[in-house]
PDB file of N, CA and C in Angstrom:
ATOM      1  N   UNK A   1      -8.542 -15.972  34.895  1.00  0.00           N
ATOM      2  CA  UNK A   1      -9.831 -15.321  34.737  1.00  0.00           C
ATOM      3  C   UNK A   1     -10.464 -15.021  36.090  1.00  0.00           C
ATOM      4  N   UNK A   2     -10.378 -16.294  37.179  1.00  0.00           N
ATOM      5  CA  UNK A   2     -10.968 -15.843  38.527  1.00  0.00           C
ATOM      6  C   UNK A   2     -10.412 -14.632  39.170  1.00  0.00           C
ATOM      7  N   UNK A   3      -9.120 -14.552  39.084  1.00  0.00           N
ATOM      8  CA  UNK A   3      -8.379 -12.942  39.758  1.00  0.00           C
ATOM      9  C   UNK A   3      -8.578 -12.043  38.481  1.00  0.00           C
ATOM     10  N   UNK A   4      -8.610 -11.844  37.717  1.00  0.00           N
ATOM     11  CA  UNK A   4      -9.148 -10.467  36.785  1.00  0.00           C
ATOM     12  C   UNK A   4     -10.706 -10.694  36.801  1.00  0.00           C
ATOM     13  N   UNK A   5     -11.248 -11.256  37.031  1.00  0.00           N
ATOM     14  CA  UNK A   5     -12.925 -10.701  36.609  1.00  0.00           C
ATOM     15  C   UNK A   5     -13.054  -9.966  37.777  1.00  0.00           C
ATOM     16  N   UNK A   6     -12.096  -9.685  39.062  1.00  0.00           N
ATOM     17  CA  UNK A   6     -12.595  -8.851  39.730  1.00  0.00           C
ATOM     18  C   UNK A   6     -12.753  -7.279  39.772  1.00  0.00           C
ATOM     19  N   UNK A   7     -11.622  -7.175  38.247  1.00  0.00           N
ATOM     20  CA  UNK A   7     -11.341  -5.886  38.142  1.00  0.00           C
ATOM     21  C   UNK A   7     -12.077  -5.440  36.580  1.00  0.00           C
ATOM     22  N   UNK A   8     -12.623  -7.481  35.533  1.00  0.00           N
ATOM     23  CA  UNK A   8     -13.405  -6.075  34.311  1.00  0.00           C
ATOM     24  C   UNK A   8     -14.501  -7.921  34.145  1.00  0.00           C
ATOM     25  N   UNK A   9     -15.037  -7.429  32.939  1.00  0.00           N
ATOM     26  CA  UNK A   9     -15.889  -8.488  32.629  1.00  0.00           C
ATOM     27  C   UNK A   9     -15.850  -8.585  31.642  1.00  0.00           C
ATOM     28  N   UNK A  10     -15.973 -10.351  31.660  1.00  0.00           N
ATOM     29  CA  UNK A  10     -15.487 -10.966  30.532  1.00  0.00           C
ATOM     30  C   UNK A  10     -16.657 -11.644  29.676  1.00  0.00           C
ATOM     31  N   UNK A  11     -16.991 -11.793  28.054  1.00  0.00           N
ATOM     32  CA  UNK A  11     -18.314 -12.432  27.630  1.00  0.00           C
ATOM     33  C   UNK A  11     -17.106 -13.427  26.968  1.00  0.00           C
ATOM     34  N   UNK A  12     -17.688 -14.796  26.985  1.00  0.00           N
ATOM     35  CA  UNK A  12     -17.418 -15.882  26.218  1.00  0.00           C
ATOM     36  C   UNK A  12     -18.632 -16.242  25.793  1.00  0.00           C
ATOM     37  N   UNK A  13     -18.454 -17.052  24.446  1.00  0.00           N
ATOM     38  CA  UNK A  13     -19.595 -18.074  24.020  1.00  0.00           C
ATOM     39  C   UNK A  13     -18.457 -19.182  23.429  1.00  0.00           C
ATOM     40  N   UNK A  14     -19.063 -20.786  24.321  1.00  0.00           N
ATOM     41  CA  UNK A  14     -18.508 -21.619  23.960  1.00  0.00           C
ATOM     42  C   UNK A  14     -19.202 -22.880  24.461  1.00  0.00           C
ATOM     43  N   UNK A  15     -18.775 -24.255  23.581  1.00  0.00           N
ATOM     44  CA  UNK A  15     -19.320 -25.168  24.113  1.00  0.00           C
ATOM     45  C   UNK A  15     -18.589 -25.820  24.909  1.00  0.00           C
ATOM     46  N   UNK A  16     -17.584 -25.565  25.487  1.00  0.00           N
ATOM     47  CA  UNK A  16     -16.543 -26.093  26.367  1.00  0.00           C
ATOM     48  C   UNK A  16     -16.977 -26.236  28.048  1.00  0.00           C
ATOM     49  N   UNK A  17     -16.842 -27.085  28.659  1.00  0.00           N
ATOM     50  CA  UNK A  17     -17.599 -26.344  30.046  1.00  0.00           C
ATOM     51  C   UNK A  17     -16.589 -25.960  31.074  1.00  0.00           C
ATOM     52  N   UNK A  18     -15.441 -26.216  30.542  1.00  0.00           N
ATOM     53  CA  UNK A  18     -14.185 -25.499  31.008  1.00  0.00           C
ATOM     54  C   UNK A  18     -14.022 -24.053  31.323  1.00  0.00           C
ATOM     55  N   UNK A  19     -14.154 -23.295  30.264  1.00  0.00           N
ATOM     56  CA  UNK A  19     -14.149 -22.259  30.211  1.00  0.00           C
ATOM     57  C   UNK A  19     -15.463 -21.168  31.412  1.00  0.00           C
ATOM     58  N   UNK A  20     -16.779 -21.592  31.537  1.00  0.00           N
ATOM     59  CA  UNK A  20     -17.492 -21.088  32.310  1.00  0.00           C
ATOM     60  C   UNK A  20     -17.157 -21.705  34.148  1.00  0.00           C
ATOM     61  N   UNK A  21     -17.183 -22.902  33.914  1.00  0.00           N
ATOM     62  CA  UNK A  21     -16.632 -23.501  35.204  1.00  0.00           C
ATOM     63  C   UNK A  21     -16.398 -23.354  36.181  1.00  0.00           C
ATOM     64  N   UNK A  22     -14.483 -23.204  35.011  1.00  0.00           N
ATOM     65  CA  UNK A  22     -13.305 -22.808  35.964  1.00  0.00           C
ATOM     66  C   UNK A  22     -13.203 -21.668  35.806  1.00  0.00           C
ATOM     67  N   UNK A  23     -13.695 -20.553  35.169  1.00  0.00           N
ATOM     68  CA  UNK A  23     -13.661 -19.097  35.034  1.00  0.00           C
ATOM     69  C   UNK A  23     -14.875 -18.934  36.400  1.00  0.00           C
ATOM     70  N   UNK A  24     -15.300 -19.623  37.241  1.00  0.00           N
ATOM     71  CA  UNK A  24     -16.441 -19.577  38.240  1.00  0.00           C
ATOM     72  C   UNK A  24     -17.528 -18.549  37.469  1.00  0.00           C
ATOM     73  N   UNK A  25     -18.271 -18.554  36.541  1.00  0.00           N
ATOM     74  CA  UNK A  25     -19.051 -17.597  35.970  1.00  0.00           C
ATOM     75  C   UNK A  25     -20.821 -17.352  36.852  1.00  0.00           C
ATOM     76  N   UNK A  26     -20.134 -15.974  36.837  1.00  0.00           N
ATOM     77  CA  UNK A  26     -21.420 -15.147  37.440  1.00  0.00           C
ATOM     78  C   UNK A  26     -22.797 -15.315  36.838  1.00  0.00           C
ATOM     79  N   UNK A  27     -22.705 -15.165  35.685  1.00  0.00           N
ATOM     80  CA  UNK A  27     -23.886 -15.506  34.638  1.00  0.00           C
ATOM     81  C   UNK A  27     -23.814 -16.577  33.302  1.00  0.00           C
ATOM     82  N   UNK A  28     -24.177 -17.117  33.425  1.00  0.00           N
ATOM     83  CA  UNK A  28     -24.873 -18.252  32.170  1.00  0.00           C
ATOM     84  C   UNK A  28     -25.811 -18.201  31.160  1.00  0.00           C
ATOM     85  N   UNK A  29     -26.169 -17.789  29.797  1.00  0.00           N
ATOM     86  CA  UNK A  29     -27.053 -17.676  29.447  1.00  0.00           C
ATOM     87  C   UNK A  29     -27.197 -19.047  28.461  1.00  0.00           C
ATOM     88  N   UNK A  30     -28.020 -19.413  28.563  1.00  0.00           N
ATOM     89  CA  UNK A  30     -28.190 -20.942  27.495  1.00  0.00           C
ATOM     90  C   UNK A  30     -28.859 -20.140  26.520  1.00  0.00           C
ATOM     91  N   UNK A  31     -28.124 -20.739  25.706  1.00  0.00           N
ATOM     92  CA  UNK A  31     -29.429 -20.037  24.585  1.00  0.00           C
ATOM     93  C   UNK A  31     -30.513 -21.546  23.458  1.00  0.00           C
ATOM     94  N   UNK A  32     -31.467 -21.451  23.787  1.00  0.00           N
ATOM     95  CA  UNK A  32     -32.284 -22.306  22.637  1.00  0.00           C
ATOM     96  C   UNK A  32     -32.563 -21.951  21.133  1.00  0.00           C
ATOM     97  N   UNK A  33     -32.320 -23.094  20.310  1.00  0.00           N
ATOM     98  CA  UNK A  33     -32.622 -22.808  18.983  1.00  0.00           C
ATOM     99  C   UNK A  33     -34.164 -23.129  18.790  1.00  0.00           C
ATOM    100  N   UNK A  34     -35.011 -22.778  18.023  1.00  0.00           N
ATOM    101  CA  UNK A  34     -36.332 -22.666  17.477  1.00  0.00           C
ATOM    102  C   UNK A  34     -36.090 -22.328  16.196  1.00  0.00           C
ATOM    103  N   UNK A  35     -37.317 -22.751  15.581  1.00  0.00           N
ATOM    104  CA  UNK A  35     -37.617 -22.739  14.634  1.00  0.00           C
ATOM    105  C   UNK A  35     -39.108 -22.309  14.636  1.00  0.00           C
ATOM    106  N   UNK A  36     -39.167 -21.132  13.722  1.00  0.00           N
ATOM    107  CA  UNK A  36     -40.474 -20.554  13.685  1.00  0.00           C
ATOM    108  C   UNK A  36     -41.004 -19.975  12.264  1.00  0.00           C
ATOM    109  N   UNK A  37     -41.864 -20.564  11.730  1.00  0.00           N
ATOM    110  CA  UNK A  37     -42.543 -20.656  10.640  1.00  0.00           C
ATOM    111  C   UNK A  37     -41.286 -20.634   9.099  1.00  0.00           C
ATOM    112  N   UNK A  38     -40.515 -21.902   9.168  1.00  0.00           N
ATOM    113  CA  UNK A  38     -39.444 -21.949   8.748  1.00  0.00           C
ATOM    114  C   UNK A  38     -38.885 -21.270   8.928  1.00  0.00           C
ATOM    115  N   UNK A  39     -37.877 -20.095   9.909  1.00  0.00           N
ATOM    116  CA  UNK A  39     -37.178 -19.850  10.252  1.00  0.00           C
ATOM    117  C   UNK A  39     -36.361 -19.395  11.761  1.00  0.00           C
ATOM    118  N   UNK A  40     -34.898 -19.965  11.886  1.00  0.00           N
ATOM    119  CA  UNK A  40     -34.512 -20.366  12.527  1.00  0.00           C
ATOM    120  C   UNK A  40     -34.133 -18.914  13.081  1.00  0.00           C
ATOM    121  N   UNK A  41     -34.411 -19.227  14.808  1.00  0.00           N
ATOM    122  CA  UNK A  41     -33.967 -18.119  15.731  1.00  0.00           C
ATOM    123  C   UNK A  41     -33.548 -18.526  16.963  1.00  0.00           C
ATOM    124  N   UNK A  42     -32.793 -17.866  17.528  1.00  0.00           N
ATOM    125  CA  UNK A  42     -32.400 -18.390  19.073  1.00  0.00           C
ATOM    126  C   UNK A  42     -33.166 -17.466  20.123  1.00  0.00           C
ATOM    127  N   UNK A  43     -33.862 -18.525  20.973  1.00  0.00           N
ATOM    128  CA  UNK A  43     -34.376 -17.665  22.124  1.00  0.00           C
ATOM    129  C   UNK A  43     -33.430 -17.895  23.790  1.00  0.00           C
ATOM    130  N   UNK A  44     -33.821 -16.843  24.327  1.00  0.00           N
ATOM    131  CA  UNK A  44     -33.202 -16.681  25.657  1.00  0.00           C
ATOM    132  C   UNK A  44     -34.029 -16.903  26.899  1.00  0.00           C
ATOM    133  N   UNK A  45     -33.906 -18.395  27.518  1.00  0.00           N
ATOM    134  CA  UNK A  45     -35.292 -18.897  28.042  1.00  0.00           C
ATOM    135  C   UNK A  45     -34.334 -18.220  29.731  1.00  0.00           C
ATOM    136  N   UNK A  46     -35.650 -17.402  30.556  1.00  0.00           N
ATOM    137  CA  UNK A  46     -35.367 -17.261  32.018  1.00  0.00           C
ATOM    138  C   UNK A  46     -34.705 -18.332  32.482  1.00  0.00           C
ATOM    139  N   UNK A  47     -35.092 -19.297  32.774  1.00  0.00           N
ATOM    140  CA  UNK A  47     -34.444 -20.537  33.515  1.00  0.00           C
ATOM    141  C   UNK A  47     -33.347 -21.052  32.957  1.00  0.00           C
ATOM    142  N   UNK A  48     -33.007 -20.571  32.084  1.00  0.00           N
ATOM    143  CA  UNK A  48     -31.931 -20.991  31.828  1.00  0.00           C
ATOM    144  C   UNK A  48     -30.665 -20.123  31.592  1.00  0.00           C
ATOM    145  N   UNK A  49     -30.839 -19.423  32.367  1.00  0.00           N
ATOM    146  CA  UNK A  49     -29.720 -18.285  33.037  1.00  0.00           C
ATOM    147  C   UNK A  49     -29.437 -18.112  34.768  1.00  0.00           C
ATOM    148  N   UNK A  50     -28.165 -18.211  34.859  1.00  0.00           N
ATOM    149  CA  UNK A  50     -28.179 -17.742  36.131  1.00  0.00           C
ATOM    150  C   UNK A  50     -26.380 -18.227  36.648  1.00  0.00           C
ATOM    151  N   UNK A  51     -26.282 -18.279  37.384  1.00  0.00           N
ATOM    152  CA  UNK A  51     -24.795 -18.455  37.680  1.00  0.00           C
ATOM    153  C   UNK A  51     -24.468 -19.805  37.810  1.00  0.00           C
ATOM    154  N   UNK A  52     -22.985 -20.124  37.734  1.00  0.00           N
ATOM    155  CA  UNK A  52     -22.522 -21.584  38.047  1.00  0.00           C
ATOM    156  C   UNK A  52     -22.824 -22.499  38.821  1.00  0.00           C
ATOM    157  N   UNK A  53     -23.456 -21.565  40.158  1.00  0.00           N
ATOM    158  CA  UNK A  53     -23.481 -22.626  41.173  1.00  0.00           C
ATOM    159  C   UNK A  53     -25.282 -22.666  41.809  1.00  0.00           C
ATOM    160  N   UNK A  54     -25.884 -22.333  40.543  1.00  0.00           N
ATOM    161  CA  UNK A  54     -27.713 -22.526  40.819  1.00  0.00           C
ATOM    162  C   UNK A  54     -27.540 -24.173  39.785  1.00  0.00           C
ATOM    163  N   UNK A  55     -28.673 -24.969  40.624  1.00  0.00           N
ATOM    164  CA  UNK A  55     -28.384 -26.120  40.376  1.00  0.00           C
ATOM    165  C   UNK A  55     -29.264 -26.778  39.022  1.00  0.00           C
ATOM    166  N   UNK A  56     -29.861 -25.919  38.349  1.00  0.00           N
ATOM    167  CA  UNK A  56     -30.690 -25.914  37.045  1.00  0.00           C
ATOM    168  C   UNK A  56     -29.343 -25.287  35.927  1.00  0.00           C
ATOM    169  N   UNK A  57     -28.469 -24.215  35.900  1.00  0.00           N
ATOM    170  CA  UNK A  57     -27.524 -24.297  35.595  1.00  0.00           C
ATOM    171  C   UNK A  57     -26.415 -25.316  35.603  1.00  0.00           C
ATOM    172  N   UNK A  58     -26.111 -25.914  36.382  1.00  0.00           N
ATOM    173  CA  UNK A  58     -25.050 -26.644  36.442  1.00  0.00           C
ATOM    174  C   UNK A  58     -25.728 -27.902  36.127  1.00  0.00           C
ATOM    175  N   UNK A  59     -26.453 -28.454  35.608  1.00  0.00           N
ATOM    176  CA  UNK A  59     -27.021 -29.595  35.241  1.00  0.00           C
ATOM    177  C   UNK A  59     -27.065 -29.129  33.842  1.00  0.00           C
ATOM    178  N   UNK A  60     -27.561 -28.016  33.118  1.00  0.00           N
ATOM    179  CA  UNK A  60     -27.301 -27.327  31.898  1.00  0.00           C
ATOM    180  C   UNK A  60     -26.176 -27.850  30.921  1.00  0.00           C
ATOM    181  N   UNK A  61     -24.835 -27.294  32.082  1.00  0.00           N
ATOM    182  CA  UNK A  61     -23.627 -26.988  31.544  1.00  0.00           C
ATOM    183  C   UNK A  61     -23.177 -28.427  31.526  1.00  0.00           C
ATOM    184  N   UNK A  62     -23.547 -29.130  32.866  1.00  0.00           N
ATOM    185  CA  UNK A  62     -23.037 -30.883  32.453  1.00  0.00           C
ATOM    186  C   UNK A  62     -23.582 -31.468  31.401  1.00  0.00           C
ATOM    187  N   UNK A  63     -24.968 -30.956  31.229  1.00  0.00           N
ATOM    188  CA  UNK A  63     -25.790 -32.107  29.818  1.00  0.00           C
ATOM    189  C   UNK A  63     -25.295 -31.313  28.728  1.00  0.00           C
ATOM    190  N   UNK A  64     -25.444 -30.129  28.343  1.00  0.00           N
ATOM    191  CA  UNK A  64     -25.112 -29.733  27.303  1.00  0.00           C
ATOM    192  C   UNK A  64     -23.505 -29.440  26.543  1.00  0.00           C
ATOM    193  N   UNK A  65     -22.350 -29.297  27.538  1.00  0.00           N
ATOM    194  CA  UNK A  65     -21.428 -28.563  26.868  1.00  0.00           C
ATOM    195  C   UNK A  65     -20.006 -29.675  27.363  1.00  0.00           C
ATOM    196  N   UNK A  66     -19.366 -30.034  26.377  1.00  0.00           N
ATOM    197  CA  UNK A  66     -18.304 -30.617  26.084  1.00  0.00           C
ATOM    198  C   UNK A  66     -17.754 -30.936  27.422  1.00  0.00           C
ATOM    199  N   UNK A  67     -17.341 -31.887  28.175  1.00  0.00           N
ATOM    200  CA  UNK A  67     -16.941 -32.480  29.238  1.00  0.00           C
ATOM    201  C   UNK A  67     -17.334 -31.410  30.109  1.00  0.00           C
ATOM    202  N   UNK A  68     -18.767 -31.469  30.287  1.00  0.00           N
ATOM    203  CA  UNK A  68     -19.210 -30.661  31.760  1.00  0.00           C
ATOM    204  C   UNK A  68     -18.835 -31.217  33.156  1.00  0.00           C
ATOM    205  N   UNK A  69     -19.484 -32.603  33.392  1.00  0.00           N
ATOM    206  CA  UNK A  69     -18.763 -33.399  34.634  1.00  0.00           C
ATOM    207  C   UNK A  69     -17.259 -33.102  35.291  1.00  0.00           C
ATOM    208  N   UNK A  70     -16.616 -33.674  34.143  1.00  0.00           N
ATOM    209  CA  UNK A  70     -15.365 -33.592  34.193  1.00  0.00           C
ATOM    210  C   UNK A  70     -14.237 -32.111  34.854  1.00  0.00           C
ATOM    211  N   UNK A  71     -15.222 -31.168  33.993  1.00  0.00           N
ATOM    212  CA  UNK A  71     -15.220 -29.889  34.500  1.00  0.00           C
ATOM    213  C   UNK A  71     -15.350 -29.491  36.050  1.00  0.00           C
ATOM    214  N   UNK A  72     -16.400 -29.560  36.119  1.00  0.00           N
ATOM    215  CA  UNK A  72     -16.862 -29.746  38.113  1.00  0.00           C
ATOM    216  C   UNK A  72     -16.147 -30.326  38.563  1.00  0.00           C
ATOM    217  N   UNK A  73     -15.730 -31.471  38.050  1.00  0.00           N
ATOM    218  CA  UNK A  73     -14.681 -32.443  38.793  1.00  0.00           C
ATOM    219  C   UNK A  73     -13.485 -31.406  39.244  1.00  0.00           C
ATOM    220  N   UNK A  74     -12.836 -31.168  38.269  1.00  0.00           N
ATOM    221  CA  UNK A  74     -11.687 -30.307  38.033  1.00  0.00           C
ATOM    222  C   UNK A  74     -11.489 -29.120  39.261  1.00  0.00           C
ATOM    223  N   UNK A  75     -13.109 -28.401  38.492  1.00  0.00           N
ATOM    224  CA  UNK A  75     -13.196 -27.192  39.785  1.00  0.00           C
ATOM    225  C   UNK A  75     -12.862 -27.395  41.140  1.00  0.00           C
ATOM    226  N   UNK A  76     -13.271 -28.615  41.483  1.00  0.00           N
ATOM    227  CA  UNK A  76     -13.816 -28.893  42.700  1.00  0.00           C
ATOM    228  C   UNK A  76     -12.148 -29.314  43.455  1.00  0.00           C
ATOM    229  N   UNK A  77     -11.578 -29.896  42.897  1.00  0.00           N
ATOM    230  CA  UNK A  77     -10.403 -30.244  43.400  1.00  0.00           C
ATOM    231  C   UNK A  77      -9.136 -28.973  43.183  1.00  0.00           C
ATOM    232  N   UNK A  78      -9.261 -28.072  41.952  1.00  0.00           N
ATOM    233  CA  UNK A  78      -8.157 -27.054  42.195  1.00  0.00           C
ATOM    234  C   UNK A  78      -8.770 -25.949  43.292  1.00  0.00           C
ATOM    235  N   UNK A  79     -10.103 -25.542  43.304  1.00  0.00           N
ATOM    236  CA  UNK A  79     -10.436 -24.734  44.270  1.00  0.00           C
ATOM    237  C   UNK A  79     -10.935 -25.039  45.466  1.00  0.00           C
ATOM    238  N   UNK A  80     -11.988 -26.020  45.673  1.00  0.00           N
ATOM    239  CA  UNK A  80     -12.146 -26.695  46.569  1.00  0.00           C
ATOM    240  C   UNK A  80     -13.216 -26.839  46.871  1.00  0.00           C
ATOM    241  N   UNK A  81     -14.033 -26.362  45.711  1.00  0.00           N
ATOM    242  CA  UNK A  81     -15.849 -26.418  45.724  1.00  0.00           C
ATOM    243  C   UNK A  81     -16.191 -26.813  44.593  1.00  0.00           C
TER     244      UNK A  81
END
């Protein structure tokens, strides 16, 4: 994914933190669930978008999505950041 996203772009949605990670992703969008006058909608909060390596994101992707840590870990040793 890191050598082709230079040539198209790619959308995932997943709870994996693998996949955004190690794909080094340009953009992040978290999305929040709400609930509004019994019914359920997802909103798209500013701060909680932005790329892999803004540090309100990457605290995101560690608390929220399936072995985030572990992930960084990973990154950090096949690429080197």
């Amino acid at each position: 994914m890191r050598i082709e996203k230079r040539r198209r772009q790619f959308v995932f949605s997943s709870h994996n933190a693998n996949i955004p990670v190690l794909g080094d992703a340009e953009q992040i969008v978290g999305l929040m669930p709400v609930v509004d006058g019994g019914v359920e909608r997802t909103v798209i909060e500013e701060n909680l978008c932005g790329s892999i390596d803004v540090p309100g994101i990457k605290n995101l992707v560690k608390d929220l999505l399936e072995g985030g840590q572990r992930a960084f870990t990973t990154r950090r040793a096949k690429y080197g950041f």
